[in-house]
PDB file of N, CA and C in Angstrom:
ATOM      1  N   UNK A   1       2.115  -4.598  18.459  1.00  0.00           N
ATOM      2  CA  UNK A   1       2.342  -3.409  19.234  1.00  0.00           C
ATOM      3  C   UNK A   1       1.158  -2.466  19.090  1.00  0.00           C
ATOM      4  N   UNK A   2       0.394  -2.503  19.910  1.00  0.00           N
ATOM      5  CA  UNK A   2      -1.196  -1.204  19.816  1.00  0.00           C
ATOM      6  C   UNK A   2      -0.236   0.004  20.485  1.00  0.00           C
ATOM      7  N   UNK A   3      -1.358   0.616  19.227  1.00  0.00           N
ATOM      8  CA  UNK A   3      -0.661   1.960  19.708  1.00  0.00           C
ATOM      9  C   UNK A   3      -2.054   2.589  19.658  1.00  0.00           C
ATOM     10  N   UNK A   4      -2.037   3.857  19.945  1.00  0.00           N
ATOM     11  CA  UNK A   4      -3.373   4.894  19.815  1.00  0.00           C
ATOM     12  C   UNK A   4      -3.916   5.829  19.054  1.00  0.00           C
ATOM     13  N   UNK A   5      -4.741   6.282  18.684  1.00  0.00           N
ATOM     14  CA  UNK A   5      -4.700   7.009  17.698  1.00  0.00           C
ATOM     15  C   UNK A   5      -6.188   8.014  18.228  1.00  0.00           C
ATOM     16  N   UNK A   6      -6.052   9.121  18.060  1.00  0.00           N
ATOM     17  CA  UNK A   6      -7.556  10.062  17.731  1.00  0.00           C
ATOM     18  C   UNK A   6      -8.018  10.445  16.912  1.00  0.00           C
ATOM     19  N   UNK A   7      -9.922  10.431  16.133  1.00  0.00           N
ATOM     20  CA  UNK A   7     -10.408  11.129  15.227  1.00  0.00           C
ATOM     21  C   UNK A   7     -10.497  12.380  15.769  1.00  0.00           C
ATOM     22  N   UNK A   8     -10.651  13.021  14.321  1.00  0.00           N
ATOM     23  CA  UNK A   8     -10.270  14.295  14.298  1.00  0.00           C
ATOM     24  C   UNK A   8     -12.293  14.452  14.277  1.00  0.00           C
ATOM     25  N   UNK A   9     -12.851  15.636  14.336  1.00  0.00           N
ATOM     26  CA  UNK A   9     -14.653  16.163  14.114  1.00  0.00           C
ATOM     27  C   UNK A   9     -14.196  15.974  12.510  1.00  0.00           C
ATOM     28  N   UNK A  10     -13.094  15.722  11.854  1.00  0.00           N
ATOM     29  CA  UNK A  10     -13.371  16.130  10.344  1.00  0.00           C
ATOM     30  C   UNK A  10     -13.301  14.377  10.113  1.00  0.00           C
ATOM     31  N   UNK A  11     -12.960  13.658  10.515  1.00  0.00           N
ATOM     32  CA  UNK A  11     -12.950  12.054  10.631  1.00  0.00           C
ATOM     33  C   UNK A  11     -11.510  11.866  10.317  1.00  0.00           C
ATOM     34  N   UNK A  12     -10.492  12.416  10.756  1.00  0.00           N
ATOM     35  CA  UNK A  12      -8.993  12.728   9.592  1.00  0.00           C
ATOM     36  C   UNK A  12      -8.718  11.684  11.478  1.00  0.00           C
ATOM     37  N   UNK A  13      -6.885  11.228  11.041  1.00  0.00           N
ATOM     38  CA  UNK A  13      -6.201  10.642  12.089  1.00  0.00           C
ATOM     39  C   UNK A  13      -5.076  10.971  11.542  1.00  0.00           C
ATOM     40  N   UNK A  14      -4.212  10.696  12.795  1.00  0.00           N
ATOM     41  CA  UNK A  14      -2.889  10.895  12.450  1.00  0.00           C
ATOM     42  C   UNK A  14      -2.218   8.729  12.562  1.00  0.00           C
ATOM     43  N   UNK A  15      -1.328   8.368  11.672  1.00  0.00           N
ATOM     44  CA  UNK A  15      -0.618   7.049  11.824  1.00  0.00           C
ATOM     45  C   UNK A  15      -0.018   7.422  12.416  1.00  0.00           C
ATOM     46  N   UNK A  16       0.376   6.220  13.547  1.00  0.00           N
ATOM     47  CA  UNK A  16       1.844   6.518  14.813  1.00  0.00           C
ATOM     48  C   UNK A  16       2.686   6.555  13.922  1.00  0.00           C
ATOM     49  N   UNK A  17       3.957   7.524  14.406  1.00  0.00           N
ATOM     50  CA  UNK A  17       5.270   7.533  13.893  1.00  0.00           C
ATOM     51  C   UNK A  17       5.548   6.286  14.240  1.00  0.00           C
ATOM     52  N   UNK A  18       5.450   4.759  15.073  1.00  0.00           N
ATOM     53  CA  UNK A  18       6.260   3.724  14.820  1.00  0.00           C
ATOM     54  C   UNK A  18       5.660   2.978  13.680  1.00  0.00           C
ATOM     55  N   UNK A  19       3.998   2.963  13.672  1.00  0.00           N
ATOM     56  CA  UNK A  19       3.580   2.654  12.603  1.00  0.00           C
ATOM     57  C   UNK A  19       4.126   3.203  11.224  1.00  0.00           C
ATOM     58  N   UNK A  20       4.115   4.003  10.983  1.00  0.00           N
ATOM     59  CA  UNK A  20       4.528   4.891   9.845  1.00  0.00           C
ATOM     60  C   UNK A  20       6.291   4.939   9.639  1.00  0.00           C
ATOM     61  N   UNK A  21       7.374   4.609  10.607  1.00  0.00           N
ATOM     62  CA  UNK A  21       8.521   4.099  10.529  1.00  0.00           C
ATOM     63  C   UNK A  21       8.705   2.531  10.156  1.00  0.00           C
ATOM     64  N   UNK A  22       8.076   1.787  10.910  1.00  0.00           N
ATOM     65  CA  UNK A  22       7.934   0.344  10.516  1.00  0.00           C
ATOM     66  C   UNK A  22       7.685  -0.510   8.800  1.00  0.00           C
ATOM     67  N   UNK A  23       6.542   1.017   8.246  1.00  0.00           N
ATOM     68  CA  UNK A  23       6.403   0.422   6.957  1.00  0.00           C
ATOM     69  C   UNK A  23       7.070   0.792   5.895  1.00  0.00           C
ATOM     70  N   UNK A  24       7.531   1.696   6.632  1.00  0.00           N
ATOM     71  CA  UNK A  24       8.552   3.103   5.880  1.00  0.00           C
ATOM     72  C   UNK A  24       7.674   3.799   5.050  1.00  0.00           C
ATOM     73  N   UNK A  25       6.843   4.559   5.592  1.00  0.00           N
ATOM     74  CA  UNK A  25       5.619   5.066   5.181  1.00  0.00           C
ATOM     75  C   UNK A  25       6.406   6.748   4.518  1.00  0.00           C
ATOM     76  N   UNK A  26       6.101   7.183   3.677  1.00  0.00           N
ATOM     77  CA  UNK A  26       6.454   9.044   2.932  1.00  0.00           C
ATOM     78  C   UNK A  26       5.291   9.561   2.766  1.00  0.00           C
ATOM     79  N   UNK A  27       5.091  10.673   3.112  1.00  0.00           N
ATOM     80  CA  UNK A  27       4.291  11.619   2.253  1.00  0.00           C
ATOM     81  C   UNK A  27       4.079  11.111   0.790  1.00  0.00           C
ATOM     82  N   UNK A  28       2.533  11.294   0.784  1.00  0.00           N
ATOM     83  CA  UNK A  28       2.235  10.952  -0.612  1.00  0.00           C
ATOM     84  C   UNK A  28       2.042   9.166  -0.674  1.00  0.00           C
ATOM     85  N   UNK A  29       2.528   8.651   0.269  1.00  0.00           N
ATOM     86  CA  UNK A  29       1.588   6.923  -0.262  1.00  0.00           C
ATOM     87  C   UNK A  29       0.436   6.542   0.007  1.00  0.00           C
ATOM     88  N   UNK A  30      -0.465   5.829  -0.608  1.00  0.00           N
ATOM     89  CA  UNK A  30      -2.059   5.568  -0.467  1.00  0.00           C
ATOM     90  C   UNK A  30      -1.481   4.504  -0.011  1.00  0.00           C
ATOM     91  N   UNK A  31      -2.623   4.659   1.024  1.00  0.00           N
ATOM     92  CA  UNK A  31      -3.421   3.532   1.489  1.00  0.00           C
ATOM     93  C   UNK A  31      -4.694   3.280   0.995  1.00  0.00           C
ATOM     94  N   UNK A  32      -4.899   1.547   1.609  1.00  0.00           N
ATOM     95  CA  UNK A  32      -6.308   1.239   1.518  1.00  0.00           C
ATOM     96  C   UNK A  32      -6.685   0.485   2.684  1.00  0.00           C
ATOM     97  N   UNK A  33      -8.053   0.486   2.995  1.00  0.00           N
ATOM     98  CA  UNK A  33      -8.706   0.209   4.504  1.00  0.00           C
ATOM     99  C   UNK A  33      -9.824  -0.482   4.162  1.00  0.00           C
ATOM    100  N   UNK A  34      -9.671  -1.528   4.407  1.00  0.00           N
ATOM    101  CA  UNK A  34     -10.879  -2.725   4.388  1.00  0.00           C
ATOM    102  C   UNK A  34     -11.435  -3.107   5.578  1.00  0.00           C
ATOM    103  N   UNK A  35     -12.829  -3.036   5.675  1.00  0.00           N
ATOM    104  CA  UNK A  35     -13.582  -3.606   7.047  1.00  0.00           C
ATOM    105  C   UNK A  35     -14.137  -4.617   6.655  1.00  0.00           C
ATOM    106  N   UNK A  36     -13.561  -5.390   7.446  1.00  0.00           N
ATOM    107  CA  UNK A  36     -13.678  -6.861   7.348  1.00  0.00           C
ATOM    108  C   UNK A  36     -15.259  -7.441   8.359  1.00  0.00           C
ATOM    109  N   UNK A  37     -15.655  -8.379   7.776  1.00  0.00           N
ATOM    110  CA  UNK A  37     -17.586  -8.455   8.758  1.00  0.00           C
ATOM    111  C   UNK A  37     -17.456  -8.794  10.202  1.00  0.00           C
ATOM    112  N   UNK A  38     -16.248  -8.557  11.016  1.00  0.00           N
ATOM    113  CA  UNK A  38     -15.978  -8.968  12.254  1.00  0.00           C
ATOM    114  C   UNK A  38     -15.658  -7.376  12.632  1.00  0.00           C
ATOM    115  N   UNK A  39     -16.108  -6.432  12.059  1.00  0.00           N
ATOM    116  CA  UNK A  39     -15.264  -5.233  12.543  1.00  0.00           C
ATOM    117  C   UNK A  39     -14.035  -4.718  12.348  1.00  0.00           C
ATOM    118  N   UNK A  40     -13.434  -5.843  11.816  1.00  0.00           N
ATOM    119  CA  UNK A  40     -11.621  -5.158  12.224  1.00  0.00           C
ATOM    120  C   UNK A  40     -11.688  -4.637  10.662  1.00  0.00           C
ATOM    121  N   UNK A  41     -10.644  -3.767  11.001  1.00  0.00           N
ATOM    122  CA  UNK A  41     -10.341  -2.727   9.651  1.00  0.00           C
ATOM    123  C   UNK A  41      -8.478  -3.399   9.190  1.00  0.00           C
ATOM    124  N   UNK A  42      -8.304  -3.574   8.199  1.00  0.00           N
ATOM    125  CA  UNK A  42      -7.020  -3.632   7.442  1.00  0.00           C
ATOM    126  C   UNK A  42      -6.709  -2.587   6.638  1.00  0.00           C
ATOM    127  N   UNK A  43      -5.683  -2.344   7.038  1.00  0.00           N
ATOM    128  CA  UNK A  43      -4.840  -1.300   6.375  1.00  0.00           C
ATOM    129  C   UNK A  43      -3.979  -1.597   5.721  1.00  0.00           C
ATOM    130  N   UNK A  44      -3.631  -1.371   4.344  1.00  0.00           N
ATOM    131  CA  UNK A  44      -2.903  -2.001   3.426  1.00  0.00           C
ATOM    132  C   UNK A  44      -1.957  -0.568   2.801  1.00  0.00           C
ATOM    133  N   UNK A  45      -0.667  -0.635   2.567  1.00  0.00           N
ATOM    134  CA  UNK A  45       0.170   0.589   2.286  1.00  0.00           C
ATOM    135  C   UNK A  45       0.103  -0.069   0.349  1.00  0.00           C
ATOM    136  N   UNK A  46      -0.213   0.988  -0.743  1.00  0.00           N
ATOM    137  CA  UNK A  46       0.012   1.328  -2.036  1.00  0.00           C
ATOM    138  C   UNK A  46       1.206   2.036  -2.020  1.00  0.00           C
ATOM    139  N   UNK A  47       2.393   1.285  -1.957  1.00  0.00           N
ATOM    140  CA  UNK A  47       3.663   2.535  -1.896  1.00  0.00           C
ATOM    141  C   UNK A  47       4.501   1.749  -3.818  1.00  0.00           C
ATOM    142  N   UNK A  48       3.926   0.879  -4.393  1.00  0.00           N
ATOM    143  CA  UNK A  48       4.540   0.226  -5.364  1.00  0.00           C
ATOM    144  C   UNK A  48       3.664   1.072  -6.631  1.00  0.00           C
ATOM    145  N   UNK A  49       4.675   1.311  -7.418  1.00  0.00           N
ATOM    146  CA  UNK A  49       4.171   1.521  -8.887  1.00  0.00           C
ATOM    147  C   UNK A  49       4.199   0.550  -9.681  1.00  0.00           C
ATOM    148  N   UNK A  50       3.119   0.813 -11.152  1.00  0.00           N
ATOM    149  CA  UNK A  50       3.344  -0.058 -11.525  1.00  0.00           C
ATOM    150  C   UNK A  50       5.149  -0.414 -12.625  1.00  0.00           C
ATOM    151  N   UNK A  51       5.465   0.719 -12.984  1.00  0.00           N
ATOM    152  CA  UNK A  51       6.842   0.362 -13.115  1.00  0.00           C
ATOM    153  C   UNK A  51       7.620  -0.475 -12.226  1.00  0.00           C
ATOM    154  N   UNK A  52       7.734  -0.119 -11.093  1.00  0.00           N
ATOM    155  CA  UNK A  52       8.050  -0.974 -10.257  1.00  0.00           C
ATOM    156  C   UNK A  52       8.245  -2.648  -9.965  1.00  0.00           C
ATOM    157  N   UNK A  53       6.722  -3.248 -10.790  1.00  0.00           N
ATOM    158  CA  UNK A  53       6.243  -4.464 -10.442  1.00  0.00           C
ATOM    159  C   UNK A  53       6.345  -5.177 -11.765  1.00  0.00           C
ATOM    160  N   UNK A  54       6.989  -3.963 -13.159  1.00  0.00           N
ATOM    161  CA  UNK A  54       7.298  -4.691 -14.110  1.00  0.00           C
ATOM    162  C   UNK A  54       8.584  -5.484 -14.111  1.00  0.00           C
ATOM    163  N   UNK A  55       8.024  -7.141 -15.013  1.00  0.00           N
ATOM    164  CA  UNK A  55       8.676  -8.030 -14.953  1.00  0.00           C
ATOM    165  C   UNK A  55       8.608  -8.929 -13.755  1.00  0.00           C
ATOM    166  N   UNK A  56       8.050  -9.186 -12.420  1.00  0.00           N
ATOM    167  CA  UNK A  56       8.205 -10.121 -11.458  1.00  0.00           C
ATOM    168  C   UNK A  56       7.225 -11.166 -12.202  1.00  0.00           C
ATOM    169  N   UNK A  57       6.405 -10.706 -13.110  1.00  0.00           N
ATOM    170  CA  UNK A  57       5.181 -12.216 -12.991  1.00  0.00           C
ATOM    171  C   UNK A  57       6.435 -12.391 -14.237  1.00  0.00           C
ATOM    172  N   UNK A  58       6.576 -13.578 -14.935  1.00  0.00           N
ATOM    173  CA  UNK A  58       6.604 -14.051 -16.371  1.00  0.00           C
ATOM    174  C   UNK A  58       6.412 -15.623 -16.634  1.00  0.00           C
ATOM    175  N   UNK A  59       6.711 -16.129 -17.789  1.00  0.00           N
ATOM    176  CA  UNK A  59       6.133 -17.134 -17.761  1.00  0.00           C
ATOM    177  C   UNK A  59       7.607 -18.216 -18.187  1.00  0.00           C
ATOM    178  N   UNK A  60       7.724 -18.819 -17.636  1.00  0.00           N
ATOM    179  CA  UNK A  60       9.367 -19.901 -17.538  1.00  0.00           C
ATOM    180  C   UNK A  60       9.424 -20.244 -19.172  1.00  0.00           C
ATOM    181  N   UNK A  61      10.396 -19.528 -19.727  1.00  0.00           N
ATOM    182  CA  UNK A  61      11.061 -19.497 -21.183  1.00  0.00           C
ATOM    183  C   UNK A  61      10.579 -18.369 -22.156  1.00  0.00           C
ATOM    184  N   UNK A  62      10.162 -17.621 -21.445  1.00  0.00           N
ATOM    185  CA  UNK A  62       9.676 -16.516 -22.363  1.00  0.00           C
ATOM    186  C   UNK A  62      10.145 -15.551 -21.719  1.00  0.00           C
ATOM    187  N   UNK A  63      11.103 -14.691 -22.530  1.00  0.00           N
ATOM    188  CA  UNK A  63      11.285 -13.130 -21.587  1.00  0.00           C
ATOM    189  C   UNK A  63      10.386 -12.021 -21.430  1.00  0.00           C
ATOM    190  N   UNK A  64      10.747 -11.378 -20.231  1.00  0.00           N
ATOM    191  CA  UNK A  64       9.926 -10.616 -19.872  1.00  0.00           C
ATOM    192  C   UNK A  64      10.005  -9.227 -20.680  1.00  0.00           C
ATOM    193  N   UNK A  65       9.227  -8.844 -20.818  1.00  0.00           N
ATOM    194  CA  UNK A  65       8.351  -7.493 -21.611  1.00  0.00           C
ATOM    195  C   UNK A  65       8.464  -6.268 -21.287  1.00  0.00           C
ATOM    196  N   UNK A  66       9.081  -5.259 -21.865  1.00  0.00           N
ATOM    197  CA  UNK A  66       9.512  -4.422 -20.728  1.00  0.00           C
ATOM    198  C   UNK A  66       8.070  -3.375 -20.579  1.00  0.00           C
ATOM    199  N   UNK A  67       7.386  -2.546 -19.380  1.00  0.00           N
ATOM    200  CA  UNK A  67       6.241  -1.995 -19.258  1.00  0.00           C
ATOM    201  C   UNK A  67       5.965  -0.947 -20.770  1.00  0.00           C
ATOM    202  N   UNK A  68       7.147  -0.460 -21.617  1.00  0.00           N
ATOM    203  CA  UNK A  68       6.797   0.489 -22.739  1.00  0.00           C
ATOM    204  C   UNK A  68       6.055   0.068 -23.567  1.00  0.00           C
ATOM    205  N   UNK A  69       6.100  -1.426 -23.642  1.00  0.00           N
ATOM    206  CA  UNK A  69       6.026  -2.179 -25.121  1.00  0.00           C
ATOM    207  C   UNK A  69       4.562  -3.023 -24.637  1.00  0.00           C
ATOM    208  N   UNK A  70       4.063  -2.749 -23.230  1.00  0.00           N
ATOM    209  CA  UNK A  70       2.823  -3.416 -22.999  1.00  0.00           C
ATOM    210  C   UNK A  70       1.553  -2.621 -23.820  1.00  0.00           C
ATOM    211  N   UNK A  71       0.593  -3.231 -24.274  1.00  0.00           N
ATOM    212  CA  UNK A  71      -0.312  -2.396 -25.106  1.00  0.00           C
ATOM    213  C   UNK A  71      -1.375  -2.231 -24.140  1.00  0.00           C
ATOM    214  N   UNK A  72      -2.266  -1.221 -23.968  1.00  0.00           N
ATOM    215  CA  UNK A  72      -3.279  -0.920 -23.433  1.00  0.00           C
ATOM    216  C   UNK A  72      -4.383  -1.337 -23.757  1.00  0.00           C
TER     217      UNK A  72
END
């Protein structure tokens, strides 16, 4: 679905509200924007913490670790 968008003189844009409904986009999530060597740009939504993502990797017979007890 293309949708449209305008730069701003400050280089700022606004995301379409279907874009920004679709990903379930809030105030406050980063993005990131990669230009790829063909021109096209990817837009990738950072809406996950890392609390969040603790525990999906582990390793089959070992329990998982909870994020407090990870050492830096």
């Amino acid at each position: 679905m293309p949708t449209d968008a305008t730069l701003t003189s400050k280089g700022q844009t606004t995301i379409p509200k279907e874009i920004r409904d679709g990903l379930g986009m809030k105030s406050g999530d980063r993005i990131t924007f990669t230009l790829m060597p063909d021109a096209t740009v990817v837009m990738r939504l950072k809406n996950k913490s890392v609390t969040e993502l603790a525990g999906t990797l582990y390793k089959k017979g070992r329990k998982p670790v909870p994020v407090e007890q990870l050492s830096r």
